[in-house]
C-alpha atoms as a PDB file:
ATOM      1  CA  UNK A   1      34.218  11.351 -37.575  1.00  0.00           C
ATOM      2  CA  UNK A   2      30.419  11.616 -36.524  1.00  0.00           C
ATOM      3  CA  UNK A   3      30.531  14.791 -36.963  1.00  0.00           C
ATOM      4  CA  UNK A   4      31.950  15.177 -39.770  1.00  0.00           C
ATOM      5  CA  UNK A   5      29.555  12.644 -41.785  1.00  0.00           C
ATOM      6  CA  UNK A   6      26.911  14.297 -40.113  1.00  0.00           C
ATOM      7  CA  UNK A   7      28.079  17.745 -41.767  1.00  0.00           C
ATOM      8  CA  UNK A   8      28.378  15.394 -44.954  1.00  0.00           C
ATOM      9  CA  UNK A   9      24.950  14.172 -44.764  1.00  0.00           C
ATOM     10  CA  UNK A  10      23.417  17.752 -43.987  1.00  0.00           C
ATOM     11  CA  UNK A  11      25.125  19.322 -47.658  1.00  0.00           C
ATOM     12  CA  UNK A  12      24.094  15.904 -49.756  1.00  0.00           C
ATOM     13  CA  UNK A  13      20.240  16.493 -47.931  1.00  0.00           C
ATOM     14  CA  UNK A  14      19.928  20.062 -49.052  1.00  0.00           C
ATOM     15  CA  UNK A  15      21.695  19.338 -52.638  1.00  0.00           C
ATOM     16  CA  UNK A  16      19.420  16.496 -53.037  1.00  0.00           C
ATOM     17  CA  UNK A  17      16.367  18.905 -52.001  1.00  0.00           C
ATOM     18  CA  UNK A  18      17.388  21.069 -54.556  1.00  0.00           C
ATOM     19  CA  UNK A  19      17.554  18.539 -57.122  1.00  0.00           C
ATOM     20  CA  UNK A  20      14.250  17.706 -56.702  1.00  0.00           C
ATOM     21  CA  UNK A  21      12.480  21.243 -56.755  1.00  0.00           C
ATOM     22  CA  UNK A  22      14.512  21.726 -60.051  1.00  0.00           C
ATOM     23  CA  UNK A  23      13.317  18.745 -61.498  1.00  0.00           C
ATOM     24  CA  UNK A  24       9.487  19.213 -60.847  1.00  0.00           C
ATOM     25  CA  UNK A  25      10.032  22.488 -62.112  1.00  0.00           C
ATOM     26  CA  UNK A  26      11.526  22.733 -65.215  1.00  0.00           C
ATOM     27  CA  UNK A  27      10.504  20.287 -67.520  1.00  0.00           C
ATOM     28  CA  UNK A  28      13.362  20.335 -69.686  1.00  0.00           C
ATOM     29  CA  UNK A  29      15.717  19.154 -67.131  1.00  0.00           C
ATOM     30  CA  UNK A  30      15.827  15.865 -68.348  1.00  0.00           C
ATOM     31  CA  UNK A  31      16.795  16.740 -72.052  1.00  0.00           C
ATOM     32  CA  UNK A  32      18.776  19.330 -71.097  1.00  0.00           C
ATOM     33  CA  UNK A  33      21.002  16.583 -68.943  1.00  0.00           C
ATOM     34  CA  UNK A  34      21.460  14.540 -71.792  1.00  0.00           C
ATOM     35  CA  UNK A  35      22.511  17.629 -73.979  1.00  0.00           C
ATOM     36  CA  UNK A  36      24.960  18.380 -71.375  1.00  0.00           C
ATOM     37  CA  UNK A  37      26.623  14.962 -71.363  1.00  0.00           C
ATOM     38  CA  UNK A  38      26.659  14.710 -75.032  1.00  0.00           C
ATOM     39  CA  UNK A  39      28.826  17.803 -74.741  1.00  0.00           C
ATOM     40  CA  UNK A  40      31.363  16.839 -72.186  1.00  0.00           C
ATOM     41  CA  UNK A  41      31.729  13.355 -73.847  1.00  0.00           C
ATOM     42  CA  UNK A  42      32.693  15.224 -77.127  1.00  0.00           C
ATOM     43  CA  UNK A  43      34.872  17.339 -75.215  1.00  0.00           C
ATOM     44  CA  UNK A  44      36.575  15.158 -73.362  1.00  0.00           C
ATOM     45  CA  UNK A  45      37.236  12.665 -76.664  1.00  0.00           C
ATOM     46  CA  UNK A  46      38.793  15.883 -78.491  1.00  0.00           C
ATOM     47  CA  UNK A  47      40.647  16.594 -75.474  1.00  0.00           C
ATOM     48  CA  UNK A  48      42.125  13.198 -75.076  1.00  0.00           C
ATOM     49  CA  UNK A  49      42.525  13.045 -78.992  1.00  0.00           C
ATOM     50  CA  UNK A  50      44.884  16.224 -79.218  1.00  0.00           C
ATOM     51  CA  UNK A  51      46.526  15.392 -76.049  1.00  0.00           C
ATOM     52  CA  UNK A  52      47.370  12.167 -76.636  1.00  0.00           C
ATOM     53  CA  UNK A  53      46.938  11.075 -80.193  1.00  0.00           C
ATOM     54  CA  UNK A  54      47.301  14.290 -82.076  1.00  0.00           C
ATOM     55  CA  UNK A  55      48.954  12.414 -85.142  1.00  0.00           C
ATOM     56  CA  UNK A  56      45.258  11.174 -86.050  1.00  0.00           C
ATOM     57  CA  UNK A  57      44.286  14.132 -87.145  1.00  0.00           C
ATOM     58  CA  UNK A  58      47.162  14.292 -89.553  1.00  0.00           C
ATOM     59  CA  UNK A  59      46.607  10.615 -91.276  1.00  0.00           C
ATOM     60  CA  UNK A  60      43.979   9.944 -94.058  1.00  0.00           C
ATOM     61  CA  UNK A  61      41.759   8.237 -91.515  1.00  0.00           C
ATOM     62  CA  UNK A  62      41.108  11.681 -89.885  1.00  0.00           C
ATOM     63  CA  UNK A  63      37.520  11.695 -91.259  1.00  0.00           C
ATOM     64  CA  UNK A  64      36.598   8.752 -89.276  1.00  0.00           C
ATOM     65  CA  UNK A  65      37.838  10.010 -85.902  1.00  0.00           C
ATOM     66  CA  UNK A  66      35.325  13.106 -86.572  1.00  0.00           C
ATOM     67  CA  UNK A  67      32.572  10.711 -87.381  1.00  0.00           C
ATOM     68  CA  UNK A  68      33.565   8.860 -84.298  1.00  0.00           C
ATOM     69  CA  UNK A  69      32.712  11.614 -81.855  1.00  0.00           C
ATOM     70  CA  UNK A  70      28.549  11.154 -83.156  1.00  0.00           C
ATOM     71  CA  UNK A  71      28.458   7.578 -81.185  1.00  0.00           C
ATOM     72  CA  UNK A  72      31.239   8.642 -78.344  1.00  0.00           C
ATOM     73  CA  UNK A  73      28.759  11.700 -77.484  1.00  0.00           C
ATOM     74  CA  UNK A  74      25.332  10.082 -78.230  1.00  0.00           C
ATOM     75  CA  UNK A  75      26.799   6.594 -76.280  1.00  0.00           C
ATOM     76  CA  UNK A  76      28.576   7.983 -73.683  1.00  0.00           C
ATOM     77  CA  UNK A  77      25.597  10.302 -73.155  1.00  0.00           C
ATOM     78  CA  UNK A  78      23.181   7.561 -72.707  1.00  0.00           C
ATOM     79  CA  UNK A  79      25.698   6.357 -69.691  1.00  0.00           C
ATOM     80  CA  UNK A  80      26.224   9.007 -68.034  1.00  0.00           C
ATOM     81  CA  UNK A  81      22.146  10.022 -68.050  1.00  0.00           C
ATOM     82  CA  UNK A  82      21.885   6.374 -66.313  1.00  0.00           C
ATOM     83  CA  UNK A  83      24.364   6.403 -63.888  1.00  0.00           C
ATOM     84  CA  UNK A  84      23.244   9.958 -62.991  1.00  0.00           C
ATOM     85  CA  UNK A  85      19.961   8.396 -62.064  1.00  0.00           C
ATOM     86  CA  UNK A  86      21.487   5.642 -59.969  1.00  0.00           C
ATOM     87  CA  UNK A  87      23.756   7.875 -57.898  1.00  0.00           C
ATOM     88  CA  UNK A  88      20.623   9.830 -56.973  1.00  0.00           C
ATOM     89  CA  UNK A  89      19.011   6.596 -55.816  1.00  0.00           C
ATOM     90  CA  UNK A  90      21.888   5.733 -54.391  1.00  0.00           C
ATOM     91  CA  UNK A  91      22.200   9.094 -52.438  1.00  0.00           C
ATOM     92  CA  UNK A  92      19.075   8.322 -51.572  1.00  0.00           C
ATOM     93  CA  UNK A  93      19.914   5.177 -49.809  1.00  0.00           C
ATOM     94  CA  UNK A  94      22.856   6.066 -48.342  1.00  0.00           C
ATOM     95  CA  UNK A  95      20.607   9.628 -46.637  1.00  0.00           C
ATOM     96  CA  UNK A  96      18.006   6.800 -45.304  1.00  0.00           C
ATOM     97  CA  UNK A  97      20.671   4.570 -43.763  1.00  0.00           C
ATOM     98  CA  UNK A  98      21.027   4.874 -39.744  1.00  0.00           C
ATOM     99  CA  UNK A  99      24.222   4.072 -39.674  1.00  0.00           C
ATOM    100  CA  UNK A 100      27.522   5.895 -40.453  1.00  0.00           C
ATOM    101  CA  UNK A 101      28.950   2.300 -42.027  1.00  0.00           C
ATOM    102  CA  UNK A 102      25.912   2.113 -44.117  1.00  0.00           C
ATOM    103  CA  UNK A 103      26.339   5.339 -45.658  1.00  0.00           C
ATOM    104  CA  UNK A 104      29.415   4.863 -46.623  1.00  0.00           C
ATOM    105  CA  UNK A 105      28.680   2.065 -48.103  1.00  0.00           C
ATOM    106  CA  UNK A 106      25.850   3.439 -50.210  1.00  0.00           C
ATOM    107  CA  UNK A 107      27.843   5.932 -51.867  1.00  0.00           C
ATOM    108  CA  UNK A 108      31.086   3.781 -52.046  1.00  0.00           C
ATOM    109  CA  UNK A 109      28.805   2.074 -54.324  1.00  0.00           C
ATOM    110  CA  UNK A 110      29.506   4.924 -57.465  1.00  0.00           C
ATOM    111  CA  UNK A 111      33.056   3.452 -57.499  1.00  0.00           C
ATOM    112  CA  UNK A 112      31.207   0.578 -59.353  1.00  0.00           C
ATOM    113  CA  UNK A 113      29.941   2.855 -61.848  1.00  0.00           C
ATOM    114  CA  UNK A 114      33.297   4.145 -62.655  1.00  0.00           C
ATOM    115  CA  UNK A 115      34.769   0.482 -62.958  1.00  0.00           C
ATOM    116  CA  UNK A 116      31.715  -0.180 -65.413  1.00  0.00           C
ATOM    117  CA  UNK A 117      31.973   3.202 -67.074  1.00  0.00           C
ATOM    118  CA  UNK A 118      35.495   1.680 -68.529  1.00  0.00           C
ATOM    119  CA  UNK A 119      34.223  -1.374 -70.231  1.00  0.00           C
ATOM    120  CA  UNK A 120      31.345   0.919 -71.738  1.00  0.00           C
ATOM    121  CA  UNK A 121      34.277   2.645 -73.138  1.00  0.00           C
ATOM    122  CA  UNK A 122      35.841  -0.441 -74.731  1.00  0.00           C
ATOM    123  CA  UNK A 123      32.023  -1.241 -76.372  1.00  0.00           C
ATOM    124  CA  UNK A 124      31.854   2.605 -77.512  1.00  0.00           C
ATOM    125  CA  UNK A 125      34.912   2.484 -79.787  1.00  0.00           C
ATOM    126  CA  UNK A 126      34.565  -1.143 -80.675  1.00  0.00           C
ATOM    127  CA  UNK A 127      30.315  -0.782 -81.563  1.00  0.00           C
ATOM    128  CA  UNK A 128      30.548   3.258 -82.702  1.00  0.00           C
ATOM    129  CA  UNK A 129      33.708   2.473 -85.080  1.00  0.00           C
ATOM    130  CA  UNK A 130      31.474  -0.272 -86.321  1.00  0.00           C
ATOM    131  CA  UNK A 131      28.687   1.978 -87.456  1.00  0.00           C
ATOM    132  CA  UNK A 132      31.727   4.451 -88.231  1.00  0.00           C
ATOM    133  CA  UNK A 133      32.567   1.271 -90.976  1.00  0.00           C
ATOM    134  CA  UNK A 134      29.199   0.990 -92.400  1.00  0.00           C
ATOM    135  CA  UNK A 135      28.785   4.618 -93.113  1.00  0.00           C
ATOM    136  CA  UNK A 136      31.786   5.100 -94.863  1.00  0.00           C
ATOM    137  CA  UNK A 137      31.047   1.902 -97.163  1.00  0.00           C
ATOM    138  CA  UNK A 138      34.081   0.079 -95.261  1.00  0.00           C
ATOM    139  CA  UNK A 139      32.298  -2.629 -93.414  1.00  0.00           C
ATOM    140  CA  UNK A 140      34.437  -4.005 -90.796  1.00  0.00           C
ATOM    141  CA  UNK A 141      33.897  -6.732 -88.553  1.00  0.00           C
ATOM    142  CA  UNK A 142      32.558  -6.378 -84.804  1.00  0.00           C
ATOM    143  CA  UNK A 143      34.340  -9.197 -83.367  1.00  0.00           C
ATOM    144  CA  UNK A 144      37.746  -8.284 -84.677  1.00  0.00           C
ATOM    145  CA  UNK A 145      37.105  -4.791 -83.478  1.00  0.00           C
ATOM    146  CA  UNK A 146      36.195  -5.826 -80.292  1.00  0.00           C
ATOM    147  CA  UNK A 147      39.848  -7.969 -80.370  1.00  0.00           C
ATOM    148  CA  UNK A 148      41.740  -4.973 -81.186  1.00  0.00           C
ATOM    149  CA  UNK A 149      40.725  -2.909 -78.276  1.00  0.00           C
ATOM    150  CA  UNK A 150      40.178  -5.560 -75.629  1.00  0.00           C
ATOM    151  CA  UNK A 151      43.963  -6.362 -76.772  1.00  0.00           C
ATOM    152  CA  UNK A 152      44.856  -2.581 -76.571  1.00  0.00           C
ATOM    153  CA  UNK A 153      43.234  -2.871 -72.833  1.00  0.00           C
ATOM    154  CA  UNK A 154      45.398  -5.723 -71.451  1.00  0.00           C
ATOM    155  CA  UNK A 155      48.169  -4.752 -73.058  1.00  0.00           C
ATOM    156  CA  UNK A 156      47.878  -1.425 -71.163  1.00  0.00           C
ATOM    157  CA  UNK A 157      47.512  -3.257 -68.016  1.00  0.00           C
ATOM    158  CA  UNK A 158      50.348  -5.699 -67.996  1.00  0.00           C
ATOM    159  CA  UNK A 159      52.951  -3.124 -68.895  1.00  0.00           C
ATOM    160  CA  UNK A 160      51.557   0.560 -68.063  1.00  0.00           C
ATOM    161  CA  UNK A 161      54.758   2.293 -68.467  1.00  0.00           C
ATOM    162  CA  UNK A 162      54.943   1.667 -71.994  1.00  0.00           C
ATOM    163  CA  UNK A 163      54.735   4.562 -74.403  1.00  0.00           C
ATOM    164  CA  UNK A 164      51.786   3.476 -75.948  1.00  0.00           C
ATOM    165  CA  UNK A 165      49.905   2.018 -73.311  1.00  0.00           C
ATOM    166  CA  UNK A 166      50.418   4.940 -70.904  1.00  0.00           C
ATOM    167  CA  UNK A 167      48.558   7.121 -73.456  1.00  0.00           C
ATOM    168  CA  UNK A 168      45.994   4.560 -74.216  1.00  0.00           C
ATOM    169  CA  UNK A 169      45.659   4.390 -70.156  1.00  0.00           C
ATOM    170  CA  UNK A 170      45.224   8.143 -69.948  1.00  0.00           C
ATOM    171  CA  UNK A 171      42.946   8.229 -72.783  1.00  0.00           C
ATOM    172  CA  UNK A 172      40.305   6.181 -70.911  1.00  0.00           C
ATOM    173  CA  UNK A 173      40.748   7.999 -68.054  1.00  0.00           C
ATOM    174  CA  UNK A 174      39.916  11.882 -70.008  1.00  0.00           C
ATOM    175  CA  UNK A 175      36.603   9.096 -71.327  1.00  0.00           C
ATOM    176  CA  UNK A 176      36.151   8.423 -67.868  1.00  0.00           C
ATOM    177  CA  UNK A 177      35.514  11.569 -66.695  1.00  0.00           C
ATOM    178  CA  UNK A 178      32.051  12.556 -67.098  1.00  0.00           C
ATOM    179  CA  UNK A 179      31.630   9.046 -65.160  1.00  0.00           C
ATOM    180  CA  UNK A 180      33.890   9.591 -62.495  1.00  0.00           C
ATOM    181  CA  UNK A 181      31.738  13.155 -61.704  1.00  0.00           C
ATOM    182  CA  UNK A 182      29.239  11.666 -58.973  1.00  0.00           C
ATOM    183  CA  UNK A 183      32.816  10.077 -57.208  1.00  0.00           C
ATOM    184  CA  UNK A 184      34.751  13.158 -57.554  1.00  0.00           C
ATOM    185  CA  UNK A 185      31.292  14.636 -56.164  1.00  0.00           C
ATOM    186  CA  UNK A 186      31.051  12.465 -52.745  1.00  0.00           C
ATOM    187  CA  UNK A 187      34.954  13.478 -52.290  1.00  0.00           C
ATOM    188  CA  UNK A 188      34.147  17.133 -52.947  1.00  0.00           C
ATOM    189  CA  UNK A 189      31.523  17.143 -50.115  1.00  0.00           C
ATOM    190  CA  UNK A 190      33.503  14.705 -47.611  1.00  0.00           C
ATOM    191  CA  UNK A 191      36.695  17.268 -47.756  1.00  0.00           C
ATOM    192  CA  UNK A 192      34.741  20.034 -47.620  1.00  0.00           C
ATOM    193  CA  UNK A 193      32.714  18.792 -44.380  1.00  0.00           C
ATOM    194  CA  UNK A 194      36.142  17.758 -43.418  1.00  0.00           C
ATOM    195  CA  UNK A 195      37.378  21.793 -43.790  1.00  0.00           C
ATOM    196  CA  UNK A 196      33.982  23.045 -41.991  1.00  0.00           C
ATOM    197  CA  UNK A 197      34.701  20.723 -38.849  1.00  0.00           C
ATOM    198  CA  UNK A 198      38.448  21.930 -38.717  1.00  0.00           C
ATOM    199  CA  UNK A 199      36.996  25.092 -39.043  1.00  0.00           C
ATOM    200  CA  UNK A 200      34.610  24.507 -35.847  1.00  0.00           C
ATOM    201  CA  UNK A 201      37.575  23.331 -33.882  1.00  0.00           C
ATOM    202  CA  UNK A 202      39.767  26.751 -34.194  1.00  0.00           C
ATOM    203  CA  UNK A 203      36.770  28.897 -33.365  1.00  0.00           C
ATOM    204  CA  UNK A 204      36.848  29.970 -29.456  1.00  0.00           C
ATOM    205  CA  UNK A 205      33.951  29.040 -27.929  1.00  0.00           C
ATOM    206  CA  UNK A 206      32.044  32.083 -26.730  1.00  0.00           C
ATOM    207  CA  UNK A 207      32.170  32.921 -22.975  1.00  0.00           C
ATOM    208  CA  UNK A 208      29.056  33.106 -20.916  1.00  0.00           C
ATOM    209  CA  UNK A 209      28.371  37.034 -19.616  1.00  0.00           C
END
């Protein structure tokens, strides 16, 4: 297992390293990040939209669902671009830490962004379909918007099976993505430090002349 995390630690050093020269050097990094999450949030609400909900797009309230995507990108965006700056601290961390617990601790601690990321999902659709209201000269209230999908959420979680609350369950999850990237990241580089020690083991050691 040493080895392995020390494998681990060697790929998240030199990713990290490159991070860092790309930052200095291009100065639109930075904008360009936020660009790029602005994209994948869109994506990913169209995707879950015609995957799970494609009747929407059929209904009279069709409009607001493409308004909706403005404060789903720009929102989720503004998320993403923060919890992309706390897994690098957090790599950080976890690349100082001595010990093999303590790194795994460090970057155990993205699974708290992705817990996070799905209340921020709840306050997208409940705050951006309130804006969504106002613009289209329908005011609606926040609190009972709010209701609706924090009713929608533990509705989904006492009885997942249902129809309805299996798609609203998978719906979060395609909203969840661009948050779960740093976790899916970590799991990347432990199975494929994982692969290069397996690797090690089935290579014959070479035999002294």
């Amino acid at each position: 297992m040493t080895e392995i995390v020390a494998i681990w630690r060697d790929s998240l050093h030199t990713i990290l390293d490159r991070y860092e020269r790309k930052k200095i050097s291009t100065w639109l990094f930075f904008p360009l990040l936020f660009v790029f999450f602005i994209i994948l949030n869109i994506a990913c609400y169209w995707w879950a939209i015609y995957t799970a909900f494609p009747y929407y797009m059929q209904t009279h309230e069709a409009t607001h669902y493409i308004k909706l995507q403005i404060p789903v990108g720009f929102f989720g965006a503004l998320f993403d671009s923060l919890s992309f700056f706390v897994t690098i601290w957090i790599i950080r961390r976890a690349l100082a830490a001595r010990k093999t617990s303590e790194y795994v601790f460090h970057l155990s601690l993205d699974l708290i962004i992705a817990v996070v990321a799905t209340f921020w999902v709840l306050f997208v659709f409940t705050f951006g379909g309130w804006l969504i209201s106002i613009w289209e000269d329908a005011p609606e209230q926040l609190t009972s918007r709010g209701a609706k999908y924090t009713s929608r959420a533990v509705q989904a979680i006492q009885d997942p099976m249902g129809r309805e609350n299996a798609k609203n369950i998978y719906f979060g999850v395609i909203m969840g993505v661009s948050a779960a990237l740093p976790t899916c990241f970590h799991i990347f580089l432990f199975l494929s430090s994982l692969l290069s020690k397996i690797k090690k083991s089935f290579q014959k050691p070479k035999q002294n002349p």
